[in-house]
Protein backbone atom coordinates (compact mmCIF):
# COMPACT_ATOMS: atom_id res chain seq x y z
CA UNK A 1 121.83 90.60 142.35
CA UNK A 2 120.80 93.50 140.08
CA UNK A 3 124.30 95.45 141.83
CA UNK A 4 127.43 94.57 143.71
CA UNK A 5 127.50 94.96 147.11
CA UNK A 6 130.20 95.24 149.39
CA UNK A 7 129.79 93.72 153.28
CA UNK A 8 125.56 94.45 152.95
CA UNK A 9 123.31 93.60 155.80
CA UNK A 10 121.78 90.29 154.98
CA UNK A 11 118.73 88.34 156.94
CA UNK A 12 116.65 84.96 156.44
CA UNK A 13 112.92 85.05 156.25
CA UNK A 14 110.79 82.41 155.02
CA UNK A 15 113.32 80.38 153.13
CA UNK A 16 114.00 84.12 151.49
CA UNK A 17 117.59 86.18 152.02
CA UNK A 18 117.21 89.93 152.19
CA UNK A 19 120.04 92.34 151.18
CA UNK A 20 120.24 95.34 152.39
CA UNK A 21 122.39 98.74 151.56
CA UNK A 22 125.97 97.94 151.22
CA UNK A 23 126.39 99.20 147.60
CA UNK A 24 129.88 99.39 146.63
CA UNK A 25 130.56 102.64 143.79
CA UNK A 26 128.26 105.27 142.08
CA UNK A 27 124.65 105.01 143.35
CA UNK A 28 122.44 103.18 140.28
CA UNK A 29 119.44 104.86 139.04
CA UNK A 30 117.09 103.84 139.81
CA UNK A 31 118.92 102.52 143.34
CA UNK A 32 118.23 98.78 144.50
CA UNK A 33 118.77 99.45 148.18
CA UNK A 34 117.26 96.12 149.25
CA UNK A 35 116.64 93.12 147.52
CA UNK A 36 115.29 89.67 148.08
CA UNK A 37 117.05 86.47 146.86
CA UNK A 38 113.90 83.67 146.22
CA UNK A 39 116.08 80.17 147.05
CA UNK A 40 112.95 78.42 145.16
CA UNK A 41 113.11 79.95 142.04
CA UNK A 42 116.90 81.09 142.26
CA UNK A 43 115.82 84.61 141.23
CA UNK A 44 116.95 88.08 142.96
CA UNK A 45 114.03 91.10 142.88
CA UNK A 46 114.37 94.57 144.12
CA UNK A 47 112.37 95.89 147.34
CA UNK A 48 110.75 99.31 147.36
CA UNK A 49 112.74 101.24 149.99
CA UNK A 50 111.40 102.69 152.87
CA UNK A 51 110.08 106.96 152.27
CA UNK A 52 113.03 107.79 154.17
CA UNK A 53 116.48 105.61 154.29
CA UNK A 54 118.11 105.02 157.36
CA UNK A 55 121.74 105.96 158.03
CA UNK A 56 124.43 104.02 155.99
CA UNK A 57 126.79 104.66 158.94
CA UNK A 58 125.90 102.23 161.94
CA UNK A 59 122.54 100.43 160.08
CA UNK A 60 121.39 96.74 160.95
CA UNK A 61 118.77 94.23 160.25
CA UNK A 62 117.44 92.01 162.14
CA UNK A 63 114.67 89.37 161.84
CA UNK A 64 111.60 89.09 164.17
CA UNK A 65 110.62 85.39 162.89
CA UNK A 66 107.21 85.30 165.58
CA UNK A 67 106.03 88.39 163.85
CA UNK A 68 107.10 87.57 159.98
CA UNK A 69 109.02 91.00 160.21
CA UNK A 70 112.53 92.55 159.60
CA UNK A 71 113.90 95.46 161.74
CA UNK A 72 116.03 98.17 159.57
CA UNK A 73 117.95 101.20 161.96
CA UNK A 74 120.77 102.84 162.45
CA UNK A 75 122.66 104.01 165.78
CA UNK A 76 122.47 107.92 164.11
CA UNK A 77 118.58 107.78 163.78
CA UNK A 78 116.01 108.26 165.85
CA UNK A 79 113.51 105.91 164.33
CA UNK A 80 113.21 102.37 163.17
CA UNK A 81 111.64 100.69 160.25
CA UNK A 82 109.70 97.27 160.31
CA UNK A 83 109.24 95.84 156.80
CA UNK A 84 106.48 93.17 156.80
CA UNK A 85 107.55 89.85 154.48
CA UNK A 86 104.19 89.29 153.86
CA UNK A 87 102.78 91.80 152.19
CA UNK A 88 105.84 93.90 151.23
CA UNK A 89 104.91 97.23 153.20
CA UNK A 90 106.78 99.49 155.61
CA UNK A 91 106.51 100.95 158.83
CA UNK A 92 108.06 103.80 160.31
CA UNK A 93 108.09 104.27 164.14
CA UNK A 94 110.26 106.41 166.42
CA UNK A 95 111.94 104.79 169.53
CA UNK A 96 112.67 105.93 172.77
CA UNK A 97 116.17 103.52 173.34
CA UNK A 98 117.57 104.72 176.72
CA UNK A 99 120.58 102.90 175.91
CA UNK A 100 121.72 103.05 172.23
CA UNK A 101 122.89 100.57 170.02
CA UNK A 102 126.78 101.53 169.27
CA UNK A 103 127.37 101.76 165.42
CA UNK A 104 128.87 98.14 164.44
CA UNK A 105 126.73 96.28 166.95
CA UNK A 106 124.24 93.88 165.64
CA UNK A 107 121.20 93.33 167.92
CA UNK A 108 119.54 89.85 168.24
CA UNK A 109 115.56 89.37 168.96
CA UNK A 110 113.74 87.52 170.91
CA UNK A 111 110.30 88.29 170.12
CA UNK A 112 109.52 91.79 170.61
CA UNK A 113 112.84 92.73 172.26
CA UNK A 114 116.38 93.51 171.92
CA UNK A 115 119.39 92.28 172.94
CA UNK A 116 123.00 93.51 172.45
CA UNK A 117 126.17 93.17 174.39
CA UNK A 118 128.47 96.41 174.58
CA UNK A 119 130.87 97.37 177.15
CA UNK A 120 130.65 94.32 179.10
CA UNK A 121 127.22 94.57 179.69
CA UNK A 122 123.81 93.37 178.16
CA UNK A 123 121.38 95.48 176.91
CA UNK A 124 117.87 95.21 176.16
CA UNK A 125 115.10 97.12 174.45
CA UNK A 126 111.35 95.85 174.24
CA UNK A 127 110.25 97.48 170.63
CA UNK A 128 106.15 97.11 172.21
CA UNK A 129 106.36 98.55 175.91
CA UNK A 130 109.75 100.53 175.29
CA UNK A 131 111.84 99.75 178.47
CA UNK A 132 115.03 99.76 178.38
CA UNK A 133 117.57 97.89 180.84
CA UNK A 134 120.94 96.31 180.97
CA UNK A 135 123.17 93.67 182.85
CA UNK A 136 126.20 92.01 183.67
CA UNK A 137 126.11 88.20 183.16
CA UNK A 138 126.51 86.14 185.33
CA UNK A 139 130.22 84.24 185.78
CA UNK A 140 131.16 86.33 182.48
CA UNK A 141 133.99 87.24 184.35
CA UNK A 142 135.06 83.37 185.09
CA UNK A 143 134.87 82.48 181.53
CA UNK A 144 136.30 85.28 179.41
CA UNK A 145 139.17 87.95 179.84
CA UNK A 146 137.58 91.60 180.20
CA UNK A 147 139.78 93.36 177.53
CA UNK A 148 138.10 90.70 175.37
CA UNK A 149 134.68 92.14 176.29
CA UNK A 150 135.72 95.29 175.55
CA UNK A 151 134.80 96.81 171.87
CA UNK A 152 136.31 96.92 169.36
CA UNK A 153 137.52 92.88 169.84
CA UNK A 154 140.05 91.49 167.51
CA UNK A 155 140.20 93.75 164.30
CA UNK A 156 136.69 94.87 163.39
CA UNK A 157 134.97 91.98 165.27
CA UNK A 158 132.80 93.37 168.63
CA UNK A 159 131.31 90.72 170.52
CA UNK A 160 127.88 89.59 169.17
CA UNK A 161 124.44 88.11 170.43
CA UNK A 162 122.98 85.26 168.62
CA UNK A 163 119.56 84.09 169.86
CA UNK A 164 119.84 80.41 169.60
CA UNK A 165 116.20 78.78 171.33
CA UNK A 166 113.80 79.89 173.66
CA UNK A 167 115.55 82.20 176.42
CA UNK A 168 119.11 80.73 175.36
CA UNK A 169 121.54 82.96 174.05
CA UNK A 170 124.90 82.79 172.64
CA UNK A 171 127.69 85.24 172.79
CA UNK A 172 130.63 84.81 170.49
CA UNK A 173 133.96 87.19 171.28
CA UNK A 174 137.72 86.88 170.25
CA UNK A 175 140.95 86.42 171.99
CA UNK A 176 144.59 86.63 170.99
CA UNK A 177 146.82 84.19 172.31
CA UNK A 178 149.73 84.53 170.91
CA UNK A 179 152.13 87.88 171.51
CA UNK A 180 152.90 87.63 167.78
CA UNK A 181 148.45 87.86 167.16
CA UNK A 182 149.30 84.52 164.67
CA UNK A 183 146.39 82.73 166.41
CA UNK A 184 143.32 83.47 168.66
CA UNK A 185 140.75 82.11 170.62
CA UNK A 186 137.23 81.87 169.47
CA UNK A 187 135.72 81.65 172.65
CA UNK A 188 131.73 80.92 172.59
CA UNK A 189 129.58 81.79 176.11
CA UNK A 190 125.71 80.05 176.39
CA UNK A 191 123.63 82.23 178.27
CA UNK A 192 120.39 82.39 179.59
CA UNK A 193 117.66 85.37 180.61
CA UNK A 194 115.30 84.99 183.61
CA UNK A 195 111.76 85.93 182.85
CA UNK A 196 111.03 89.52 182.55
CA UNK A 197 110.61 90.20 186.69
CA UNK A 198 108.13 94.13 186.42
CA UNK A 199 108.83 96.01 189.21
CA UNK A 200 105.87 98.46 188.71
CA UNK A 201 104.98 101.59 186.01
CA UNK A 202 107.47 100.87 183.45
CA UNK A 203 110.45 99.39 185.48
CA UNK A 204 111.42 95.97 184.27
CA UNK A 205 114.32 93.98 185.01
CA UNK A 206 115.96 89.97 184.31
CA UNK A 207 118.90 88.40 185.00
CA UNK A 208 121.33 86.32 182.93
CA UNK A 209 123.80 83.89 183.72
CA UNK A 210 126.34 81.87 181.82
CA UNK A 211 125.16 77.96 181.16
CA UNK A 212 128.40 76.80 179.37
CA UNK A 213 131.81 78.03 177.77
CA UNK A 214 134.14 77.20 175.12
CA UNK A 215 137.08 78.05 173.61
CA UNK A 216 138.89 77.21 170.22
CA UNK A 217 141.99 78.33 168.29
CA UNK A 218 141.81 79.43 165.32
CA UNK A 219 143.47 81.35 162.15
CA UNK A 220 143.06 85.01 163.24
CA UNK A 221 140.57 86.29 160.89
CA UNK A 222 142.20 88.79 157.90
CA UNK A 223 139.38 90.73 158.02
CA UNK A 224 136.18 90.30 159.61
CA UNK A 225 134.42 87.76 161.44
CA UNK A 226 130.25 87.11 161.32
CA UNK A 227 128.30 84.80 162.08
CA UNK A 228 125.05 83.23 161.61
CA UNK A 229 122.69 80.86 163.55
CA UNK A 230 121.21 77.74 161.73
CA UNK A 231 118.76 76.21 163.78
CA UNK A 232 117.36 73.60 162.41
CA UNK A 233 120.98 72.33 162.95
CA UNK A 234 121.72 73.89 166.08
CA UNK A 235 125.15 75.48 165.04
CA UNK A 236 126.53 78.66 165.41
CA UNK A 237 128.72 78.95 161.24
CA UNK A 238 131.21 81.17 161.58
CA UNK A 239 133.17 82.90 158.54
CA UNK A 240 135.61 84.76 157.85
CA UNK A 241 134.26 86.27 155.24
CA UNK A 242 137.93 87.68 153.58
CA UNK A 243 137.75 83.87 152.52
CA UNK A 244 134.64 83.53 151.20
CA UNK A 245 136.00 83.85 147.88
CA UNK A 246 138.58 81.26 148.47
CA UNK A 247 135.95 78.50 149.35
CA UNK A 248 137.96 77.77 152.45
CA UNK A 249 136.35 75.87 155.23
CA UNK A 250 133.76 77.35 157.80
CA UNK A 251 133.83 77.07 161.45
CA UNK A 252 130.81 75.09 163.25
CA UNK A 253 130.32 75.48 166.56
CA UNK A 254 127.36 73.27 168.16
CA UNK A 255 125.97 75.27 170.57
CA UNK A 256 124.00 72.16 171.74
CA UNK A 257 127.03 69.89 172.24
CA UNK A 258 129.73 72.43 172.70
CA UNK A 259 132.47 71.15 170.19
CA UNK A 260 133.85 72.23 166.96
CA UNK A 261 134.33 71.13 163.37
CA UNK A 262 135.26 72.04 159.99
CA UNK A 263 132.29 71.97 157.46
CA UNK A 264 133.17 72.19 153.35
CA UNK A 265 131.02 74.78 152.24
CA UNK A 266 128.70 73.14 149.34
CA UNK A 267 129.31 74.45 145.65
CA UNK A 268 125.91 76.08 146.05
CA UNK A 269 126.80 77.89 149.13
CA UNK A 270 129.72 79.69 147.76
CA UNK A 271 127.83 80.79 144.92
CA UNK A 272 125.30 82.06 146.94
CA UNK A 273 127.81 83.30 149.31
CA UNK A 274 129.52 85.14 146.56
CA UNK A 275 126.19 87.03 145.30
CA UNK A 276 124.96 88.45 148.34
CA UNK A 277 128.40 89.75 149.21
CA UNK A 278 129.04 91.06 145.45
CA UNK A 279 132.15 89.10 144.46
């Protein structure tokens, strides 16, 4: 990368990782605030930023594969941007998000909506017809403990979405175990969404209930915990990226299968790894 970063927001598109904000010191001039790692030709270019930025404080990106876009915000804005892989342009639009996304909560997409889980519930915002709704899932309640629901989780880890196929999701939240915290439970909930059910005007509502649930123990994370969905391998990776550096191990969890093991990460990886994170 042309900068360090520290913890940046980082998506996939077309074989292509995008970096975004997370620029650790003085501001460079001119200031990379997004750039785009080519994994074919192993080199790193800058992106011309959108005309206004969004907030540093409570920003994500997200990737809307079906339309070959990437979705910037921020929980203290009232707009969105859309940046189009293709031909490198962007879009500003302003949303009408009934519900909000909470700062530190990463949405997932499935294609033109939203999904996040805060406060026990799921949320969801369609970006074309702008409805907004939210649910409880279904035998939730059975599988995980409420407090571990509840934000913020362990440390700085709220429970996340990750869209894995189709109308499957897959939620990923942390338990402690232990009264000395030395361990906790990884626990990892497969969901699924009903078709959109429109009640008439603008009302729209679905259901979701729990297909299967997991749980593991593992090293409490030092830091943070992310994660990431692979699916051409149909695994859930999870990090902890305070051992990144290390080239420790990374936790797979098979969200077809539902078990866990330990993967080496590759030379490669780390280096990779290492780059978009700015160590």
């Amino acid at each position: 990368m042309r900068i360090g970063r520290f913890f940046p927001h980082t998506v996939v598109v077309d074989g292509k990782i995008f970096v975004f904000e997370g620029i650790d010191g003085p501001d460079p001039v001119p200031r990379p605030w997004a750039e785009v790692f080519d994994t074919k030709s192993g080199r790193w270019s800058s992106l011309s930023p959108p005309s206004q930025l969004p907030t540093a404080y409570g920003m994500f990106a997200v990737t809307l594969p079906d339309h070959g876009k990437i979705l910037v915000g921020s929980c203290e804005d009232d707009i969105f941007y859309t940046y189009y892989v293709g031909d490198g342009r962007w879009e500003r639009w302003d949303h009408k998000i009934v519900l909000d996304i909470p700062c530190n909560v990463k949405p997932a997409a499935l294609d033109t909506t939203l999904f996040w889980f805060y406060d026990c519930r799921l949320h969801a915002y369609d970006m074309t017809d702008k409805w907004s709704y939210s649910v409880c899932i279904k035998g939730m309640d059975k599988v995980v403990p409420r407090e571990s629901l509840m934000p913020p989780n362990v440390d700085l880890f709220y429970p996340t979405v990750h869209h894995v196929t189709g109308n499957v999701f897959s939620l990923l939240c942390l338990e402690y175990f232990s009264g000395e915290h030395q361990a906790t439970l990884l626990h990892c909930v497969k969901f699924s969404i009903s078709d959109l059910v429109f009640q008439g005007g603008e009302d729209v509502c679905f259901n979701a209930a729990v297909r299967s649930a997991e749980a593991y123990a593992i090293q409490t994370p030092s830091r943070i915990l992310d994660a990431v969905v692979m699916p051409y391998l149909g695994v859930v990776d999870m990090v902890d990226i305070s051992k990144l550096r290390m080239f420790k191990a990374s936790l797979m969890y098979d969200v077809g299968y539902s078990f866990v093991s330990r993967a080496t990460i590759q030379e490669l990886e780390d280096t990779l790894w290492n780059e978009v994170i700015g160590w």
